[in-house]
Protein backbone atom coordinates (compact mmCIF):
# COMPACT_ATOMS: atom_id res chain seq x y z
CA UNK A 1 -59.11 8.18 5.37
CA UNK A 2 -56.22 6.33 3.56
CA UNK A 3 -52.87 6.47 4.43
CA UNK A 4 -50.09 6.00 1.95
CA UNK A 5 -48.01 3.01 2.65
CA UNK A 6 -45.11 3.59 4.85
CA UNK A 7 -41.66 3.81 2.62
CA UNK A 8 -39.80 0.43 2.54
CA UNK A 9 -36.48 1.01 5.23
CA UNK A 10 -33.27 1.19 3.52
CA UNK A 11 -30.97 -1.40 4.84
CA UNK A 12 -27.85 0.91 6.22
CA UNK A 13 -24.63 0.12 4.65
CA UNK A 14 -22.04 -1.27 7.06
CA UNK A 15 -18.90 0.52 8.00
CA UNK A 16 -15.42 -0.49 7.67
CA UNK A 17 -12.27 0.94 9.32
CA UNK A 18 -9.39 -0.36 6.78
CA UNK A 19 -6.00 -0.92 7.43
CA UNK A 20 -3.60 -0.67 4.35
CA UNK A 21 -0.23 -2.54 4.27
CA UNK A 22 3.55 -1.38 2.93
CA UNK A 23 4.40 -3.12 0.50
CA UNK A 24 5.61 -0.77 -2.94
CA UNK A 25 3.96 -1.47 -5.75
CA UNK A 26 2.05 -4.28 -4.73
CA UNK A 27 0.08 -1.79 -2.95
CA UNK A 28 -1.77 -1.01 -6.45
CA UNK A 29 -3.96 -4.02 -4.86
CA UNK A 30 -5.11 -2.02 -2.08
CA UNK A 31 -7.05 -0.18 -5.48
CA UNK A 32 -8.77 -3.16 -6.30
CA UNK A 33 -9.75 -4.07 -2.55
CA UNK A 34 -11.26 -0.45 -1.92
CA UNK A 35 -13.22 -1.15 -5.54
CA UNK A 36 -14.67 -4.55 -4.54
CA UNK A 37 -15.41 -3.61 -0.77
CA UNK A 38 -17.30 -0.74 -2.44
CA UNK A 39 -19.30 -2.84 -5.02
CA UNK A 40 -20.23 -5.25 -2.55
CA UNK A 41 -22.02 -2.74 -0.57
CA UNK A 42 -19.30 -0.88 2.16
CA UNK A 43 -18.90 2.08 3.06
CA UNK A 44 -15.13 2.92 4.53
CA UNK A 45 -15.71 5.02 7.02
CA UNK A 46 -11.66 5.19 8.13
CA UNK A 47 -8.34 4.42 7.00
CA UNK A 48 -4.99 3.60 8.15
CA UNK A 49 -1.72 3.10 6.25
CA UNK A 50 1.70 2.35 5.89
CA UNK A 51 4.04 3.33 3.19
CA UNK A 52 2.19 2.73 -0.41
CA UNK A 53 -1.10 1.54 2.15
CA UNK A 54 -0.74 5.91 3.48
CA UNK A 55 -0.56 6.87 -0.38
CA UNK A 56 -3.68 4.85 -1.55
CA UNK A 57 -5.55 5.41 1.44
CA UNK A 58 -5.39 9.25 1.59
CA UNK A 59 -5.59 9.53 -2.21
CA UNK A 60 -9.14 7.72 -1.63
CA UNK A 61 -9.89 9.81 1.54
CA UNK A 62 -9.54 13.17 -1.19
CA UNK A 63 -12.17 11.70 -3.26
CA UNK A 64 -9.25 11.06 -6.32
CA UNK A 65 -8.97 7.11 -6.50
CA UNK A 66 -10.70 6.95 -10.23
CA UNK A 67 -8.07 9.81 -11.05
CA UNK A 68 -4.83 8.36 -9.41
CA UNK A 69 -5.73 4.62 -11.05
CA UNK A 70 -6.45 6.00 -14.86
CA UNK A 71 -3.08 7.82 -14.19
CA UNK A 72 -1.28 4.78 -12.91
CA UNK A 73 -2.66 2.34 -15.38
CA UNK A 74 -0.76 4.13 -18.04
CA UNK A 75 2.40 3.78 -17.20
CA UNK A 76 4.89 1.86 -18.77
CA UNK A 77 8.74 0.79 -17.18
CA UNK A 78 10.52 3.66 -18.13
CA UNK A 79 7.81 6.68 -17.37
CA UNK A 80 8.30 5.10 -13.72
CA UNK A 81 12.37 5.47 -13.97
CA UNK A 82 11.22 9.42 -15.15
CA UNK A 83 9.97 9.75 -11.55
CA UNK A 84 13.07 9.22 -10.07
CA UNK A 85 14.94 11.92 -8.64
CA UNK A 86 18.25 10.34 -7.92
CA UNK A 87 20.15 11.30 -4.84
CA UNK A 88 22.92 9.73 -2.53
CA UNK A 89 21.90 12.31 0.41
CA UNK A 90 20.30 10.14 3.27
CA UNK A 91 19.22 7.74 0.42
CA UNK A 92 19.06 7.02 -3.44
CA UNK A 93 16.08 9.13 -4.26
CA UNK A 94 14.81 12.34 -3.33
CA UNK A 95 10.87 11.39 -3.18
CA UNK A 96 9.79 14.97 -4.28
CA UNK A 97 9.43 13.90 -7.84
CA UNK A 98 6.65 11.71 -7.98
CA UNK A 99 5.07 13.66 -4.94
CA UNK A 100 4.86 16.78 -7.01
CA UNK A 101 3.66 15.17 -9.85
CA UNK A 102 0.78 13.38 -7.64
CA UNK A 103 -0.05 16.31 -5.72
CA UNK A 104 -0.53 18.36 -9.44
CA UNK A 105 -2.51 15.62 -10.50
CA UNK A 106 -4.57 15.02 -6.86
CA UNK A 107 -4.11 18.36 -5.24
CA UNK A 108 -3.42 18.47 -2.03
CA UNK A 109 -5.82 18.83 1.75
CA UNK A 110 -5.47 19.04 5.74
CA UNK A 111 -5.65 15.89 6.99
CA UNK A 112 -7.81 16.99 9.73
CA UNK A 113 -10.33 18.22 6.46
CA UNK A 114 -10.81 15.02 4.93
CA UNK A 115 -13.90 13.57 4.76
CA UNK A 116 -13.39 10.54 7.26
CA UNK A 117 -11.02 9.71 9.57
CA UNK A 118 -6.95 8.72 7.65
CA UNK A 119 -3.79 7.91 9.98
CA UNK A 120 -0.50 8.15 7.82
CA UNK A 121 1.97 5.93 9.71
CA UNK A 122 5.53 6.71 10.15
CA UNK A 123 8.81 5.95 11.72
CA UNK A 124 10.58 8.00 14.16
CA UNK A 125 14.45 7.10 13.10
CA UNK A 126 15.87 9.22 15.69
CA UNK A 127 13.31 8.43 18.61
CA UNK A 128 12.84 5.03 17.78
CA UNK A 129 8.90 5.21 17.80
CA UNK A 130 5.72 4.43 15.47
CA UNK A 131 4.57 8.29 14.78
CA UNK A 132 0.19 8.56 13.99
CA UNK A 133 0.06 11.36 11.39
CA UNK A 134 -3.71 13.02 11.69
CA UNK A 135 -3.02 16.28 10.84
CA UNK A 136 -0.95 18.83 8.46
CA UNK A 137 -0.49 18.23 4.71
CA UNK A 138 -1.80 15.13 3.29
CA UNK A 139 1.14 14.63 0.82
CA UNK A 140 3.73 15.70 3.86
CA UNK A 141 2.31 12.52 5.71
CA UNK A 142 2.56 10.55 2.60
CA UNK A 143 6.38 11.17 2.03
CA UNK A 144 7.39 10.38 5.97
CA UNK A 145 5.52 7.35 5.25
CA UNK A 146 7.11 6.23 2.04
CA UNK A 147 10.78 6.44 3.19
CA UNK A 148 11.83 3.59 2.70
CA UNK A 149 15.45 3.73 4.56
CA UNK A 150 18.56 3.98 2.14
CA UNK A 151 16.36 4.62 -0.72
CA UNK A 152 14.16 7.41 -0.13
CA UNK A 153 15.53 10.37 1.82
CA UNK A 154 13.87 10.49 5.20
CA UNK A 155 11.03 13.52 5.59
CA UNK A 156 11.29 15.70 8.40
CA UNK A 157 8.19 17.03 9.95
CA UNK A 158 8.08 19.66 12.99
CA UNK A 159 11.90 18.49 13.83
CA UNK A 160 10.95 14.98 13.48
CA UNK A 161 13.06 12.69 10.68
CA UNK A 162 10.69 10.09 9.73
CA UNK A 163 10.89 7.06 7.87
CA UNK A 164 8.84 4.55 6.17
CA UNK A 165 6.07 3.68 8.68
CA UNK A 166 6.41 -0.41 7.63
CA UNK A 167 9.33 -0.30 9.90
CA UNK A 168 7.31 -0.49 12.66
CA UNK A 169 3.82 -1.27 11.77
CA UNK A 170 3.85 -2.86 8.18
CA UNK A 171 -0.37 -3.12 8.56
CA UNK A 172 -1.34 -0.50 10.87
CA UNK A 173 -4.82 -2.21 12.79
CA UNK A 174 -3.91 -0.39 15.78
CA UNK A 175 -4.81 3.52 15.10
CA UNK A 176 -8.02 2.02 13.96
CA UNK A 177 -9.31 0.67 17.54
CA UNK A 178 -10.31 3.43 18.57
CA UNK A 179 -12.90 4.08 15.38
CA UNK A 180 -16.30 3.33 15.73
CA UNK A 181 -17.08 0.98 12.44
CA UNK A 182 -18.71 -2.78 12.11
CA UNK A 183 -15.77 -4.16 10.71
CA UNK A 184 -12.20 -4.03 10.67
CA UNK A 185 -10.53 -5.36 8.10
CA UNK A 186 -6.73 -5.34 7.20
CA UNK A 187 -5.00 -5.79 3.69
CA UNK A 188 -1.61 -7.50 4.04
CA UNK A 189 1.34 -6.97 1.40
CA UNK A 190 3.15 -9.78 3.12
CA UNK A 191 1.29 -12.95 2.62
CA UNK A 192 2.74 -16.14 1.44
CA UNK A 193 4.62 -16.51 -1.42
CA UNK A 194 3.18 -18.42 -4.30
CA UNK A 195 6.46 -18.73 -6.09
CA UNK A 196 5.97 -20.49 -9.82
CA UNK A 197 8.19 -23.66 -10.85
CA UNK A 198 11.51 -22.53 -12.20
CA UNK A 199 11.01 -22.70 -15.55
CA UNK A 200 7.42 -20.33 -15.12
CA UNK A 201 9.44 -18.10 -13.10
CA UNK A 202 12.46 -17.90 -15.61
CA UNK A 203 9.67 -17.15 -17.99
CA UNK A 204 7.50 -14.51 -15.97
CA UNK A 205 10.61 -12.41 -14.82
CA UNK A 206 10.38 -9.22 -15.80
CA UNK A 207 13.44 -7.75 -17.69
CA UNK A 208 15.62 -5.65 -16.07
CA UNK A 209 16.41 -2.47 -17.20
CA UNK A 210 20.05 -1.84 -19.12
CA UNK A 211 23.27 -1.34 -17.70
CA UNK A 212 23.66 -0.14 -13.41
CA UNK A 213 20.29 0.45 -13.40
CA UNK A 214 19.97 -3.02 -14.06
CA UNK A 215 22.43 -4.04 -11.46
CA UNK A 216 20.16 -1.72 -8.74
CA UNK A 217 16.65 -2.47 -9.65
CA UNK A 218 16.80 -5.75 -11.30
CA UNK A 219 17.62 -9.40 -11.22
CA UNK A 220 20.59 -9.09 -12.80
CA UNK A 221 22.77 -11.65 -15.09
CA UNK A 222 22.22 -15.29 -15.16
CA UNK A 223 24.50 -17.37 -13.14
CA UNK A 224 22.84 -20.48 -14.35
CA UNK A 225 19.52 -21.63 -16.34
CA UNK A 226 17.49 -21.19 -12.91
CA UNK A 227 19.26 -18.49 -10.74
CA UNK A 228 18.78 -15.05 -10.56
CA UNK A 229 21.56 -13.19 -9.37
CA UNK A 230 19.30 -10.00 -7.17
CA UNK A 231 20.47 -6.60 -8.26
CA UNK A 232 20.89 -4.18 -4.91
CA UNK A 233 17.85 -2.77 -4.84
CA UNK A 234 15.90 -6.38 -5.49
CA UNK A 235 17.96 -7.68 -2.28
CA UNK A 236 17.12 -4.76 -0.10
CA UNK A 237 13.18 -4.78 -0.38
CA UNK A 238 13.53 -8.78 -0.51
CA UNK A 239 15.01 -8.29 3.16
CA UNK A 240 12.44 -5.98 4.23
CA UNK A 241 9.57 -8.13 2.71
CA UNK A 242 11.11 -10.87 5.12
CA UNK A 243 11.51 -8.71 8.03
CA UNK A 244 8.12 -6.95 7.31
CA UNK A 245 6.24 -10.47 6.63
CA UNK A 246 7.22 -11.62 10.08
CA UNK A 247 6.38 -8.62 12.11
CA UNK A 248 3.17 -7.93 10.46
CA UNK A 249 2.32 -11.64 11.81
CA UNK A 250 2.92 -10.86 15.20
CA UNK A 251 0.93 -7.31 15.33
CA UNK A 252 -1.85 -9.30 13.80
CA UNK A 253 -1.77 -11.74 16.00
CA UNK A 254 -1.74 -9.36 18.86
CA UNK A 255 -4.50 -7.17 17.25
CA UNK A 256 -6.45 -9.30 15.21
CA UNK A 257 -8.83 -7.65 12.50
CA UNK A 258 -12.42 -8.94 11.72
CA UNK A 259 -11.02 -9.77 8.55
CA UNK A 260 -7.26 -10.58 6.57
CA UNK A 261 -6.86 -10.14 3.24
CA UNK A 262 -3.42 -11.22 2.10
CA UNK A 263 -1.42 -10.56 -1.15
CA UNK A 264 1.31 -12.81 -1.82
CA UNK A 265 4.56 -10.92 -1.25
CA UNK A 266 5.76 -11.81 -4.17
CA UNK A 267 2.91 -10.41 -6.37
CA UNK A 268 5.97 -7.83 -7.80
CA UNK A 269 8.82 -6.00 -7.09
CA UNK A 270 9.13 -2.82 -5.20
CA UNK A 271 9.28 -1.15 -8.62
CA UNK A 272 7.08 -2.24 -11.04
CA UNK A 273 4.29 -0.25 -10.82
CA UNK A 274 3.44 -0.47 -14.86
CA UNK A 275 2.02 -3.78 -14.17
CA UNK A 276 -1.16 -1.61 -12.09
CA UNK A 277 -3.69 -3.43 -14.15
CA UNK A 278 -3.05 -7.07 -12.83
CA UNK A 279 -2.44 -5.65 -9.84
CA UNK A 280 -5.55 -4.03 -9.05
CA UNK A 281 -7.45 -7.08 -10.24
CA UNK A 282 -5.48 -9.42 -7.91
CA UNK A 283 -6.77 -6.98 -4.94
CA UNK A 284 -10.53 -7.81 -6.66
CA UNK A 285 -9.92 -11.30 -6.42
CA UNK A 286 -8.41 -11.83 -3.03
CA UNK A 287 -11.18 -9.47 -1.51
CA UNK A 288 -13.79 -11.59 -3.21
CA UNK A 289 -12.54 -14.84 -1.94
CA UNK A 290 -12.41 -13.36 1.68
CA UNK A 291 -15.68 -11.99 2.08
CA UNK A 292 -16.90 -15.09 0.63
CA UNK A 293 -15.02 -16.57 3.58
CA UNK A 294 -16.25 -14.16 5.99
CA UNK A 295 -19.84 -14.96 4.81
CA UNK A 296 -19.74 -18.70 5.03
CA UNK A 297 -18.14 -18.03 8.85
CA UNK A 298 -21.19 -16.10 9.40
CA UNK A 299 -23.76 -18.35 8.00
């Protein structure tokens, strides 16, 4: 009597638990890295993230990544300046702006419901301490995360104020140790620069916008053919991108992730989240290129 021929086994897909840096807008990469992981056959069994890394990586977790990056795609400079809800209250911006219009265009879930494991990370201004958000509201983790001090009003959570997790832990590897994956990779916002001659750089700055709003966000008037006098806001997040570049070096170093993929950090400003398009491809790139790497390593 004939049997029929065992089914062929289906190779099993391997796990990664992904670590997603701060970084503002430049985290639109983390979109493309999530797509190209994906594509070349893993499955993200756990996030963590900081800041903009918290915001991708729970808006993924819901299921809502195709949704949030059609939305995002679309905008143009001044539909991000509508999202501002201007305060000068603990910081220049409320934050409950764009997190209302996300959570009407996401929805909103229990951390502890998700379907794998997410760790928002925050900043405990008053206590001084990294604070692992893994349960509550999904979008009330999200704001503590994205606070960045002086510009978006801190969150407060059961009595806690809490600030922009970067602060601490600008690529979070650590609440990831304890997750049972293959791999652990990290995305980094802070890589090296990859600044462009002067007269490429005069060429591909973006223009501010008019008047004080110029002076905050922008690079502000020409003091000569090649310098760019930093509006506030430009010289703030330059400062943290220095402060975050070098501390996310030493966590890595201390906790070092099967693999790094970097982003220069200065792929864009804090603000310019209408250039999501290049963006998310650079994230597709720069993931390529290191699992290429991590291939050759293993061959």
């Amino acid at each position: 009597m004939s049997h029929p021929a065992p089914a062929a086994d289906v190779p099993r897909q391997p796990t990664v638990a992904l670590a997603l840096g701060a970084g503002g807008a430049k985290g639109l990469a983390h979109i493309g890295v999530i797509e190209e992981l994906e594509h070349q056959g893993y499955a993200i069994s756990a996030i963590a993230g900081a800041s903009m890394g918290a915001l991708i990586g729970g808006v993924y977790a819901m299921g809502k990544l195709e949704v949030y990056r059609d939305w995002v795609c679309k905008l143009a400079r001044f539909d991000v300046l509508r999202l501002v809800d201007w305060t000068f209250r603990g910081g220049l911006i409320k934050g409950e702006k764009i997190i209302e219009t996300l959570r009407a265009l996401i929805g909103d879930a229990r951390i502890e419901e998700l379907p794998l494991a997410y760790t928002a990370v925050a900043t405990d201004i008053d206590r001084e301490r990294e604070v692992w958000l893994t349960r509550g509201q999904l979008f009330d983790a999200i704001r503590a995360s994205i606070a960045i001090p002086t510009v978006f009003r801190p969150h407060t959570i059961d009595g806690r104020r809490l600030v922009d997790g970067a602060l601490l832990n600008p690529v979070p590897v650590t609440p990831l140790i304890r997750e049972r994956a293959d791999f652990l990779f990290a995305i980094s916002l802070d890589g090296p620069t990859e600044r462009l001659s002067p007269k490429q750089d005069a060429e591909a700055s973006p223009s501010s916008p008019p008047g004080w709003l110029g002076r905050l966000f922008g690079h502000g008037e020409d003091r000569s053919p090649h310098v760019h006098e930093p509006g506030a806001l430009a010289l703030l997040t330059q400062a943290m991108d220095l402060m975050q570049s070098n501390l996310s070096r030493l966590r890595l170093a201390a906790y070092e992730p099967d693999l790094l993929i970097e982003i220069p950090r200065d792929a864009a400003a804090t603000y310019e989240f209408y250039r999501a398009r290049e963006l998310i491809e650079l994230g597709r790139t720069r993931t390529r290129e290191a699992l290429e790497r991590l291939d050759a390593k293993r061959d």
